[in-house]
N, C-alpha and C. Protein backbone atom coordinates (compact mmCIF):
# COMPACT_ATOMS: atom_id res chain seq x y z
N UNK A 1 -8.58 9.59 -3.79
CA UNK A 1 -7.21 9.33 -4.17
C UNK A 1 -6.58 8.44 -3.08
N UNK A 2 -6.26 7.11 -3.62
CA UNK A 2 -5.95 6.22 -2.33
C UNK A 2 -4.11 6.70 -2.06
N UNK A 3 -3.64 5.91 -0.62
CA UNK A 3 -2.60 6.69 -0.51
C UNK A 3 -1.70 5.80 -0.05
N UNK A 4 -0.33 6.07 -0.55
CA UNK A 4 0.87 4.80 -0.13
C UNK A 4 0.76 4.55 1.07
N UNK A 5 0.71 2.95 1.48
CA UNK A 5 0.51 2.49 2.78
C UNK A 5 2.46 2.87 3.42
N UNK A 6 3.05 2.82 2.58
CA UNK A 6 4.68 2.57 3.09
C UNK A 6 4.80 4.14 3.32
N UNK A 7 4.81 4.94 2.45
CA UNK A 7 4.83 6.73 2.80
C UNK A 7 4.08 7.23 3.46
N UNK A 8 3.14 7.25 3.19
CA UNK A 8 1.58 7.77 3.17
C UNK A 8 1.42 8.83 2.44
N UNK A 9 1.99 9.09 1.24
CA UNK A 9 1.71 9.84 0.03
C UNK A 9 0.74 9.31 -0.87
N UNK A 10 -0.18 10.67 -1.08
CA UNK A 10 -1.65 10.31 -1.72
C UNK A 10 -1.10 9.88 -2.97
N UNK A 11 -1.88 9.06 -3.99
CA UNK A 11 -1.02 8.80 -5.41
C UNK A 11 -2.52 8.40 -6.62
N UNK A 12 -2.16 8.66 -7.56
CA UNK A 12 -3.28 8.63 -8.31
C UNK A 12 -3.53 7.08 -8.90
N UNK A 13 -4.90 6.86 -8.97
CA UNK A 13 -4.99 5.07 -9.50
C UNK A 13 -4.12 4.87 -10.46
N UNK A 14 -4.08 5.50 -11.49
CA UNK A 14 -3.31 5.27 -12.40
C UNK A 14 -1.78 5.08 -12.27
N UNK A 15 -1.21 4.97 -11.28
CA UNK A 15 -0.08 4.89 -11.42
C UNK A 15 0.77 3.23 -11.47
N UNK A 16 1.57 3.11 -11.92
CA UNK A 16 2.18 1.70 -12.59
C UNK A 16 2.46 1.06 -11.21
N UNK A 17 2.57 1.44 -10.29
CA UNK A 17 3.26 0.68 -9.03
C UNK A 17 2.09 0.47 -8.29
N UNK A 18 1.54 -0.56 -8.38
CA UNK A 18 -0.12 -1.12 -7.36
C UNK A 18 0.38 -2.88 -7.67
N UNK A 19 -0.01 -3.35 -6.23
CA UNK A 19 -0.02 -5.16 -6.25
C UNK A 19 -1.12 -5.09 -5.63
N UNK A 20 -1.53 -6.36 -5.98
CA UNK A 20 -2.85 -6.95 -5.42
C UNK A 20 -2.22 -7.69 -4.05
N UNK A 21 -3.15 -7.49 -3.01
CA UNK A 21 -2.73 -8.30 -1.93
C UNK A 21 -3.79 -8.42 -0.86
N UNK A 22 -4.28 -9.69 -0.83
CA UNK A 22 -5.28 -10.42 -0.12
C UNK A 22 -6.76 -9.76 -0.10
N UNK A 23 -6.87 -9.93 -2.08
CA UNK A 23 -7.89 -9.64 -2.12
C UNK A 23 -8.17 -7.73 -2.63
N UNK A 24 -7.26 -7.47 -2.04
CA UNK A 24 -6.95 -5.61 -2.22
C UNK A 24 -5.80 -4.79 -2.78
N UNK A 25 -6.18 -3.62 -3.59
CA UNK A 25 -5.09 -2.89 -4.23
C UNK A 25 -4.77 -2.28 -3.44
N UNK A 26 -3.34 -2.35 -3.78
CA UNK A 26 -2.27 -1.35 -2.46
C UNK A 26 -1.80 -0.55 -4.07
N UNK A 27 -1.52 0.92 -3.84
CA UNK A 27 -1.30 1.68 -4.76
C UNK A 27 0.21 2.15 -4.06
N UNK A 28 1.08 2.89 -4.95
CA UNK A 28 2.60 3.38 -4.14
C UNK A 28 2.77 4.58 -5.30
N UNK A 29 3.56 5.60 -4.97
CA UNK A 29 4.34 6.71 -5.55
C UNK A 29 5.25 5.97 -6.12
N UNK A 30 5.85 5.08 -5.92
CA UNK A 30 7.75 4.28 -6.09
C UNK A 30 7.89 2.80 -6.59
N UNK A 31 8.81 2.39 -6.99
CA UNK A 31 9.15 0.80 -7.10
C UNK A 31 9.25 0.81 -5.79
N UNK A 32 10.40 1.62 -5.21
CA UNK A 32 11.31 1.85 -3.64
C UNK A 32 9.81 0.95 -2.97
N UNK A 33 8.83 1.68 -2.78
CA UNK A 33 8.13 1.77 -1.78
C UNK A 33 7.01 0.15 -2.32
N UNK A 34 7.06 -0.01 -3.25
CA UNK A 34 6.33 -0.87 -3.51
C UNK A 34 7.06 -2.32 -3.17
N UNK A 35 8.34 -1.94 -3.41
CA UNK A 35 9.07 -3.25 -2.75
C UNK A 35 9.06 -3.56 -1.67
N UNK A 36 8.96 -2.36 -1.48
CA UNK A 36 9.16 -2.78 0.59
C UNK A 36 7.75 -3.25 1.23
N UNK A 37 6.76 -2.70 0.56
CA UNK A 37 5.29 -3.36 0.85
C UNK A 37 5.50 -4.69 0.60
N UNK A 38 5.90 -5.26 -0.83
CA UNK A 38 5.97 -6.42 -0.69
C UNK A 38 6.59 -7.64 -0.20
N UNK A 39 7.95 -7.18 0.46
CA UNK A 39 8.55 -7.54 1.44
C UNK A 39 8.40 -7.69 2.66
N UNK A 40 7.46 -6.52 3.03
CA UNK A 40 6.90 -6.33 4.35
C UNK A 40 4.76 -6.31 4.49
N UNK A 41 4.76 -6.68 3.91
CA UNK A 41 3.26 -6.44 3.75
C UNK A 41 2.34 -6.73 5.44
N UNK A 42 2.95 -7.55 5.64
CA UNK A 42 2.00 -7.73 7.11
C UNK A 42 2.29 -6.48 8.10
N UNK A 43 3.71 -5.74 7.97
CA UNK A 43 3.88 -4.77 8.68
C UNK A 43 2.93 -3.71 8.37
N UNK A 44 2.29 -3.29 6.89
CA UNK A 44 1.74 -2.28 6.51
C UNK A 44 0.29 -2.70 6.60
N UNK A 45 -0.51 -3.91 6.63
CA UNK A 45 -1.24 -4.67 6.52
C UNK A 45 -2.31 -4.24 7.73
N UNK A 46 -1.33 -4.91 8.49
CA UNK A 46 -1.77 -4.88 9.81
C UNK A 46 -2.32 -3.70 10.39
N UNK A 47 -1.50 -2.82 10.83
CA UNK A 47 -1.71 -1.61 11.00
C UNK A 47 -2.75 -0.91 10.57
N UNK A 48 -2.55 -1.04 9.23
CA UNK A 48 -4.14 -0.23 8.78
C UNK A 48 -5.20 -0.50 9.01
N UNK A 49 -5.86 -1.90 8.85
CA UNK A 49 -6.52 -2.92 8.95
C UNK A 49 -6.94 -2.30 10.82
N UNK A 50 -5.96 -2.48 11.60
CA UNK A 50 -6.39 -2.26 13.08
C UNK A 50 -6.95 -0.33 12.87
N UNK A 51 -6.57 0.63 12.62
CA UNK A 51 -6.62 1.80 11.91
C UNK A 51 -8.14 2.22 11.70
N UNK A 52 -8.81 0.81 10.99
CA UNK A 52 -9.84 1.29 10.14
C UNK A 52 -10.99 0.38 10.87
N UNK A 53 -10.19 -0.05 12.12
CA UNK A 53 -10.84 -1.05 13.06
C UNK A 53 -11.83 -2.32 12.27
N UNK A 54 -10.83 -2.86 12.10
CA UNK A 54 -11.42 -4.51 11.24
C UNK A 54 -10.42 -5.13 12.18
């Protein structure tokens, strides 16, 4: 179960709020939260990315 990069609430694939971004699905609980990923994406991006050490 992948999990909101902006909350970090687990959320099921199926849910209507996922963008594609560089190549990868970002999944969200929210519009709220999905907007702000896409507004901010390098903030949430980044982080994980260093996280998962890439």
């Amino acid at each position: 179960m992948p999990r909101d990069p902006v909350c970090g609430m687990r959320v099921d694939e199926d849910t209507p709020y996922n963008l594609e971004y560089d190549d990868e699905t970002y999944y969200f609980c929210s519009a709220s939260c999905a907007q702000e990923f896409q507004e901010n994406s390098e903030d949430y991006v980044s982080p994980l990315q260093e996280s998962l050490g890439e």
